[in-house]
Protein backbone atom coordinates (compact mmCIF):
# COMPACT_ATOMS: atom_id res chain seq x y z
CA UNK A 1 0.00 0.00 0.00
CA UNK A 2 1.33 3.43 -1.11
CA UNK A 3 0.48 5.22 2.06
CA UNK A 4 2.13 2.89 4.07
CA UNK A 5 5.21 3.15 2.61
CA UNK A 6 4.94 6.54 2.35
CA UNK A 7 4.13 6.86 6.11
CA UNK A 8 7.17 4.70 6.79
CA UNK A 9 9.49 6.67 5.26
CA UNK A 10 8.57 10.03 6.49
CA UNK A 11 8.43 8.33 10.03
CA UNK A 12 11.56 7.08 9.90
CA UNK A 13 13.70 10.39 9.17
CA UNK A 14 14.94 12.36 11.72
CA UNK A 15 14.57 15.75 12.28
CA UNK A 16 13.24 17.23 15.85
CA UNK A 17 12.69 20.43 16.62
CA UNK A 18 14.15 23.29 14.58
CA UNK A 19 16.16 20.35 12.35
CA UNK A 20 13.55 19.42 10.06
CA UNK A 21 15.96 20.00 6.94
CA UNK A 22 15.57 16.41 6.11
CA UNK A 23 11.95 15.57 6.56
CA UNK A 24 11.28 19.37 4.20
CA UNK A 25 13.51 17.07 1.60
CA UNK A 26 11.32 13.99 1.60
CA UNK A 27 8.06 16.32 1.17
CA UNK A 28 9.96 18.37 -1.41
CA UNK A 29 10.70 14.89 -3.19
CA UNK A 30 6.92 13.49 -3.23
CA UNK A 31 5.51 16.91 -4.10
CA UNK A 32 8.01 18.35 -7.00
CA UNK A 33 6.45 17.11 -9.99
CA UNK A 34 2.81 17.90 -8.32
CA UNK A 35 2.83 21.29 -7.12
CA UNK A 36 5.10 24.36 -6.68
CA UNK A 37 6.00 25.20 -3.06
CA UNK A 38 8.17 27.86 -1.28
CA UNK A 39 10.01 27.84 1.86
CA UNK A 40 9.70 30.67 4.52
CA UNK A 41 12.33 32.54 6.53
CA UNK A 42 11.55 29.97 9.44
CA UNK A 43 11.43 26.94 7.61
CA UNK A 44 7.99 26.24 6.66
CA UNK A 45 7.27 24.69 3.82
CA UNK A 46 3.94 26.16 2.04
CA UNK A 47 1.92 24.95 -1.34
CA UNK A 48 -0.55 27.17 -2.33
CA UNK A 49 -3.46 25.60 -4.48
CA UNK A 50 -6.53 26.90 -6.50
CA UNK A 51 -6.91 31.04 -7.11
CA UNK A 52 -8.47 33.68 -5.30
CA UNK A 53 -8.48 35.68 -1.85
CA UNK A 54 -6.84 32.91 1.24
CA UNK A 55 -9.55 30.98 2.49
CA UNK A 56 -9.03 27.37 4.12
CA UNK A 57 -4.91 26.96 5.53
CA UNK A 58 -4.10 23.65 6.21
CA UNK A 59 -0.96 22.80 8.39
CA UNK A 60 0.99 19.75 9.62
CA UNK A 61 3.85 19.89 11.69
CA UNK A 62 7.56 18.67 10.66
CA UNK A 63 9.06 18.04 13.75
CA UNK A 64 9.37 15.23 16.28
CA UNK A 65 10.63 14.85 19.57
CA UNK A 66 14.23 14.25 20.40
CA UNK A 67 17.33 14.88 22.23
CA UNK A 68 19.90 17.65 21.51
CA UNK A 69 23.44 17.09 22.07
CA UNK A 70 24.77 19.70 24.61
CA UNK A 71 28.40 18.45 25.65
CA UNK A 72 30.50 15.67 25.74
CA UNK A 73 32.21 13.82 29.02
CA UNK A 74 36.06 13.31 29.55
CA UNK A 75 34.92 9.73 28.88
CA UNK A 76 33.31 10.06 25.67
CA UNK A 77 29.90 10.20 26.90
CA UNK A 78 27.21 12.58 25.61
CA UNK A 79 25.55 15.11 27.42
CA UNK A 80 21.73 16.07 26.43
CA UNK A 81 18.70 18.11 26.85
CA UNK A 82 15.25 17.03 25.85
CA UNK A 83 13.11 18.75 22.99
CA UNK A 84 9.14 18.37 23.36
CA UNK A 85 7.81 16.53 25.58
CA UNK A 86 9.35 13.40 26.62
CA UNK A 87 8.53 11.58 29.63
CA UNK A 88 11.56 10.47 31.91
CA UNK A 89 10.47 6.72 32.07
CA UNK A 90 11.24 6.27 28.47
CA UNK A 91 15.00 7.01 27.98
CA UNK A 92 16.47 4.11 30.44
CA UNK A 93 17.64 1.80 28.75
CA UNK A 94 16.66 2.64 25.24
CA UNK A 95 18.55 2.45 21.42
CA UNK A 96 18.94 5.96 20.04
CA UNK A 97 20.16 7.13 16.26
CA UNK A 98 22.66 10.13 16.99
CA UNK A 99 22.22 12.67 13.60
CA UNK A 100 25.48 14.00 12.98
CA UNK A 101 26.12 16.48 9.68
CA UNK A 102 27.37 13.56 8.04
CA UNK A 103 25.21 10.60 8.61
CA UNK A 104 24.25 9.07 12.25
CA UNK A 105 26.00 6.76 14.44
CA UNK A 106 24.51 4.38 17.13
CA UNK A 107 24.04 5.09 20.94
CA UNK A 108 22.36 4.01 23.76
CA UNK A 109 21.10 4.98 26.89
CA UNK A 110 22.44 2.57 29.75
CA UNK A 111 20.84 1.38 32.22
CA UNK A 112 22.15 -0.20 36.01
CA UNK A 113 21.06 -4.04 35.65
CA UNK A 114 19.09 -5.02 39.11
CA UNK A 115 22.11 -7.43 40.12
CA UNK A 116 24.24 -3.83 40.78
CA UNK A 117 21.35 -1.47 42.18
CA UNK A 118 22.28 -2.00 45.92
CA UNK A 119 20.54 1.06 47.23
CA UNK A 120 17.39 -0.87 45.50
CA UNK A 121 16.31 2.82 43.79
CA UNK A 122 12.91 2.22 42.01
CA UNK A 123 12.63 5.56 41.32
CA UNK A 124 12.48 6.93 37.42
CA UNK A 125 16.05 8.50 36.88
CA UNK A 126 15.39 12.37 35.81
CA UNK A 127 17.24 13.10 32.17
CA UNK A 128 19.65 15.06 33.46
CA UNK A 129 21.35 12.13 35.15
CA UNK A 130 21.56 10.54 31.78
CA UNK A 131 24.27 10.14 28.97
CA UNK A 132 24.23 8.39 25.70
CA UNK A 133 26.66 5.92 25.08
CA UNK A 134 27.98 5.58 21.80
CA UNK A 135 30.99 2.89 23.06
CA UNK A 136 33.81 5.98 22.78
CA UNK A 137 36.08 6.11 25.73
CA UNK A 138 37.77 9.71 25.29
CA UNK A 139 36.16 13.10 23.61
CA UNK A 140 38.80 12.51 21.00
CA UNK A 141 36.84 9.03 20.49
CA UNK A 142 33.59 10.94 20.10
CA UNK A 143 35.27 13.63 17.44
CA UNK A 144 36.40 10.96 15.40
CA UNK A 145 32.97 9.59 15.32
CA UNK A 146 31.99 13.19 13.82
CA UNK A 147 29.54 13.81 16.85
CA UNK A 148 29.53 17.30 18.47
CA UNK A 149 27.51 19.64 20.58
CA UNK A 150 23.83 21.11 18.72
CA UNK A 151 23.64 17.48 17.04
CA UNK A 152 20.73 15.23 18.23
CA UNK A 153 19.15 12.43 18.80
CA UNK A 154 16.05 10.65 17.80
CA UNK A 155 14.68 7.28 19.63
CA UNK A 156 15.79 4.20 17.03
CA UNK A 157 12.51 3.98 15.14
CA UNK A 158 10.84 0.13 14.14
CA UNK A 159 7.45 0.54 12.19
CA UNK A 160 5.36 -2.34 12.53
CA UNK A 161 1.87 -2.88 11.19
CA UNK A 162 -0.48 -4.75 13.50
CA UNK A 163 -2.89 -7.07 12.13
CA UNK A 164 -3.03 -5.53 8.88
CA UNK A 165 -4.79 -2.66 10.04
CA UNK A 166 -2.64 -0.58 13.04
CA UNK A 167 0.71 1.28 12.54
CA UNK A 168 3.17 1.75 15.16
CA UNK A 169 6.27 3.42 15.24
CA UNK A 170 7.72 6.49 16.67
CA UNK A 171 6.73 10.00 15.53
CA UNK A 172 3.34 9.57 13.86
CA UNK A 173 2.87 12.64 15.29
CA UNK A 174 3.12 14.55 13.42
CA UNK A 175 3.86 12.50 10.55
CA UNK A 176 0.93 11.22 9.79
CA UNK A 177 -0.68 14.41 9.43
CA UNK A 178 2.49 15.13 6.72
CA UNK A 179 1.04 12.51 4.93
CA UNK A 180 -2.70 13.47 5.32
CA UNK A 181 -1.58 16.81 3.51
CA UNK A 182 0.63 15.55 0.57
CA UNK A 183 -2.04 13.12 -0.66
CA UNK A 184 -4.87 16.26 -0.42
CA UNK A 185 -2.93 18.18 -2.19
CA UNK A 186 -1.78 15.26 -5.13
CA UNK A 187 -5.64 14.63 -5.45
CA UNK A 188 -6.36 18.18 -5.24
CA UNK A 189 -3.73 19.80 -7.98
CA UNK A 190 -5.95 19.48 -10.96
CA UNK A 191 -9.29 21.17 -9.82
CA UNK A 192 -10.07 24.30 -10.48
CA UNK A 193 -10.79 26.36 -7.18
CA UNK A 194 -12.12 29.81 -7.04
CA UNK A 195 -10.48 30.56 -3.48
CA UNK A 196 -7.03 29.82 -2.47
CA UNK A 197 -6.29 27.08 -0.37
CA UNK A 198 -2.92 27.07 2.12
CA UNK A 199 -1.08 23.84 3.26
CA UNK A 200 1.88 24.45 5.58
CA UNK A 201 3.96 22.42 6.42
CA UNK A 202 5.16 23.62 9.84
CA UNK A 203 8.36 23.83 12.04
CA UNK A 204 9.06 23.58 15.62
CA UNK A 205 5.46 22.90 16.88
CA UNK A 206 6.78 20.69 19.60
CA UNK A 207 8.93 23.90 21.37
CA UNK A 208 5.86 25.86 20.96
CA UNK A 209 4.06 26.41 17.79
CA UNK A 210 6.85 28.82 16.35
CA UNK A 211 6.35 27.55 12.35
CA UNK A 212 2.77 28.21 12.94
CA UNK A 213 2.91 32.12 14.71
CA UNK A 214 5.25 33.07 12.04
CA UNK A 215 2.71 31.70 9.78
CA UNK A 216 0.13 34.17 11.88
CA UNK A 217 2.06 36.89 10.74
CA UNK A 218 1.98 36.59 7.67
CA UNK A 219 -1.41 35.03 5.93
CA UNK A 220 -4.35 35.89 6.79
CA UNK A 221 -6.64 32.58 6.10
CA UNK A 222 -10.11 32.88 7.01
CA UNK A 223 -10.20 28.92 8.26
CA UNK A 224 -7.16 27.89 9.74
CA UNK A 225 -6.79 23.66 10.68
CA UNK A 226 -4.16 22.04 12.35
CA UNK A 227 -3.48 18.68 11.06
CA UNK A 228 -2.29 16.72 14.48
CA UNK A 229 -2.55 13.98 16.61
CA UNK A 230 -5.29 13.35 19.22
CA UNK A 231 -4.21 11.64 22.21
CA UNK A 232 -6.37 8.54 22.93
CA UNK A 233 -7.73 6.97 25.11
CA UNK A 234 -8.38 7.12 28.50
CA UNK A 235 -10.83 9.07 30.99
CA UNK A 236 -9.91 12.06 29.68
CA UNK A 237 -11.20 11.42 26.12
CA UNK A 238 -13.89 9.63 26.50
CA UNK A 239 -15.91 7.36 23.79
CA UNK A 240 -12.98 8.44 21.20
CA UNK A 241 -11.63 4.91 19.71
CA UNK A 242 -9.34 4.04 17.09
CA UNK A 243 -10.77 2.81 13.95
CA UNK A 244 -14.17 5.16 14.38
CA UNK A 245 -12.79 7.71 12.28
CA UNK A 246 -11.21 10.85 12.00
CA UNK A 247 -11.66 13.42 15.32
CA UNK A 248 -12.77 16.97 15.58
CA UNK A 249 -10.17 17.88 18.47
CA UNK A 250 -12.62 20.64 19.70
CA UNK A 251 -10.82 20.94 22.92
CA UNK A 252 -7.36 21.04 24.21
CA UNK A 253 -5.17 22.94 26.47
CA UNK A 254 -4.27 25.33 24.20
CA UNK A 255 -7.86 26.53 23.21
CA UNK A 256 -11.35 25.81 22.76
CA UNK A 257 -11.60 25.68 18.82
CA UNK A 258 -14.50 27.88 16.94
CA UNK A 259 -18.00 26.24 17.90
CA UNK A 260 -19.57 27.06 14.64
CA UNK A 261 -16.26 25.61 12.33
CA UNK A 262 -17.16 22.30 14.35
CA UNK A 263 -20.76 22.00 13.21
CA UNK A 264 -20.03 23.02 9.44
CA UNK A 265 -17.20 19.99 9.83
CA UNK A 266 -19.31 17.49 11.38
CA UNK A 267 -21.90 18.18 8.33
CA UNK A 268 -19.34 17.70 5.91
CA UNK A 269 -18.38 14.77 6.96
CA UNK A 270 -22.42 13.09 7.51
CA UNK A 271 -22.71 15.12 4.13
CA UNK A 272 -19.88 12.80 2.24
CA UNK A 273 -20.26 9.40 4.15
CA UNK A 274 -17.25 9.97 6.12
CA UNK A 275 -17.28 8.82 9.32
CA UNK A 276 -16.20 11.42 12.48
CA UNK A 277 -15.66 11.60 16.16
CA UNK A 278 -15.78 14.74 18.19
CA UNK A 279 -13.45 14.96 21.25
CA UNK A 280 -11.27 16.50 24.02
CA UNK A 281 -7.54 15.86 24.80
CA UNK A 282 -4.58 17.64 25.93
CA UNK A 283 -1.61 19.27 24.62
CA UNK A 284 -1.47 21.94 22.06
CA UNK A 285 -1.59 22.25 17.86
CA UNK A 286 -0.75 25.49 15.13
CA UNK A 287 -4.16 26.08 15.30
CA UNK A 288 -4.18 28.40 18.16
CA UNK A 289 -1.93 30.20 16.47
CA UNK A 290 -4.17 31.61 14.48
CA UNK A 291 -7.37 32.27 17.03
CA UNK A 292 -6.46 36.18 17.23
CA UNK A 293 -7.30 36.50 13.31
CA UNK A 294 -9.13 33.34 11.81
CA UNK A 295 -11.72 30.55 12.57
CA UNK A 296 -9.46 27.45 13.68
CA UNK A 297 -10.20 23.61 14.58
CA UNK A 298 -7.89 20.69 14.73
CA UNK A 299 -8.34 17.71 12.88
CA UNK A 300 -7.00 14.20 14.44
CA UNK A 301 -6.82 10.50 14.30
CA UNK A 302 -6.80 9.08 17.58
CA UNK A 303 -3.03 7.70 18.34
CA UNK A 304 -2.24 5.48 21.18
CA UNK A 305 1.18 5.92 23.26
CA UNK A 306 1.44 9.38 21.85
CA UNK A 307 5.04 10.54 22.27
CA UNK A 308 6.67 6.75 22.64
CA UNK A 309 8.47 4.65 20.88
CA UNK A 310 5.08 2.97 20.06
CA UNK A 311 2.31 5.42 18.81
CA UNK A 312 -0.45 3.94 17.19
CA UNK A 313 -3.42 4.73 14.63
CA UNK A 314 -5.29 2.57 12.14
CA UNK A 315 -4.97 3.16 8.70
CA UNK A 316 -8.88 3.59 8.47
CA UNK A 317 -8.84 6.93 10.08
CA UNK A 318 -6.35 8.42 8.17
CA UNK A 319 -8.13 7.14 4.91
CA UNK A 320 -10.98 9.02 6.06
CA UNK A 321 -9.26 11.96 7.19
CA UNK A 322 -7.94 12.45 4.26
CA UNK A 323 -10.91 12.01 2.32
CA UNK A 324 -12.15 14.87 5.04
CA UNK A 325 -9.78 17.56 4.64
CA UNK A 326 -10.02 17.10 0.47
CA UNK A 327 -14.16 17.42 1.25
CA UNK A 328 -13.79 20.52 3.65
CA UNK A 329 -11.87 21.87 0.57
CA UNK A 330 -14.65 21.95 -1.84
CA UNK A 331 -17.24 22.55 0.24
CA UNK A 332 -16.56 24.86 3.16
């Protein structure tokens, strides 16, 4: 299946937070003979399709979670800092692909067997008391390697599809919503629209939603959607399953998304046979961004195990979604 391997390859590069050089190549690759495109001063990546005053942006962020390089030990250990949000519990012990200018070299993060823990510490061990080891004994080990401070890391990635119907892998989010946007706008290319229609494709949304403000300041769409991931499933989110369909994230931590966009969504969707879920999670997307100037909702699949090593969605919902977004197109 296309998307699949499509989805696996975008998943699988690197590029965190304000690195997203290599992921903006992949996109440029699968979109060149489609569509024109431009990059911005901060690294967004924007196609512009149909003709007409800016009506509907669409955006997707680049950029995963990772580690950044910050120093290097005497014994040719690596110092790091986390970017996004990374819980503590899952770097101990885990595989990680260091991205160096030249290519990337393996590392891991150790961890104290149970046969040498004598002060019998259950406790999670905070970041900052963690190195990467990539089996160098001296700094001069670690040059030779090509690794150096303002490098980083990413969590070694295996993509796995479940039962012939679930993908899991690390950094679906926002991937997935990458891919959501380049098969719109491949499907998209040869109508003829009478309104202009934006698709971004954003850059550090994980320290903040800085591809999407600069974005803010500088179109002035009169729908703005954030492509993203919807956290699932627990208490918080209530009936919201995978493999129900795309989600209207109406609610999050970073806003309460326009009422009225919502209803003219949902109607879309009952409107085209596509089925939807409506729901309420945490975190934050580049819609917000854009609440000071333009109507704004988020559109989700539901992904399990957001920010691991293991997120999961089924292929169903991002079908649909994309069927959605292409719908919301024409019709909004």
């Amino acid at each position: 299946m296309k998307m699949i391997e499509l989805l696996k390859k975008l998943t699988q590069t690197p590029g965190i937070s304000g690195y997203e050089e290599k992921v903006r190549e992949v996109i440029i690759e699968e979109l060149k003979d489609f569509a024109d495109y431009k990059i911005d001063e901060i690294g967004n990546l924007i196609v512009e399709v149909g003709e007409g005053e800016e009506e509907i942006l669409f955006m997707a962020h680049m950029d995963e979670i990772g580690l950044l390089i910050t120093g290097v030990t005497q014994d040719g250990k690596l110092r790091f800092r986390k970017i996004g949000g990374i819980d503590d519990r899952l770097l101990y012990g885990r595989h990680v692909d260091v991205i160096t200018e030249d290519g990337k070299v393996d590392g891991v993060i150790g961890a104290i067997p149970p046969h040498l823990n004598i002060k019998g510490d259950k406790g999670v061990k905070p970041w900052h008391d963690l190195v990467i080891d990539v089996g160098a004994e001296s700094r001069e080990e670690v040059d030779a390697l090509g690794i150096k401070p303002l490098d980083y890391a990413v969590f070694k990635k295996h993509f796995a599809v479940l039962n012939g119907k679930y993908v899991s892998t690390r950094s679906l989010d926002d991937r997935f919503g990458v891919v959501a946007l380049i098969e719109a706008i491949k499907d998209l290319v040869d109508h003829e629209l009478e309104k202009k229609v934006i698709f971004a494709f954003t850059v550090q949304e994980e320290v903040g939603l800085k591809g999407a403000k600069f974005l803010a300041n500088t179109h002035s769409p009169r729908y703005a959607f954030a492509i993203d991931s919807f956290a699932c499933c627990n208490e918080l989110t209530g009936d919201v399953a995978l493999g129900k369909g795309p989600v209207i994230r109406a609610v999050d931590n970073s806003a309460i998304y326009s009422r009225d966009l919502v209803k003219n969504v949902l109607e879309i969707a009952e409107k085209n046979d596509i089925p939807i879920q409506i729901g309420v999670t945490g975190g934050g997307t580049d819609a917000s961004a854009f609440q000071h100037k333009a109507k704004v909702l988020a559109l989700s699949v539901p992904i399990k195990y957001l920010h691991s090593e293991v997120e999961m969605l089924h292929l169903r919902d991002l079908e649909a979604l994309i069927k959605l977004i292409e719908a919301i197109t024409f019709e909004l």
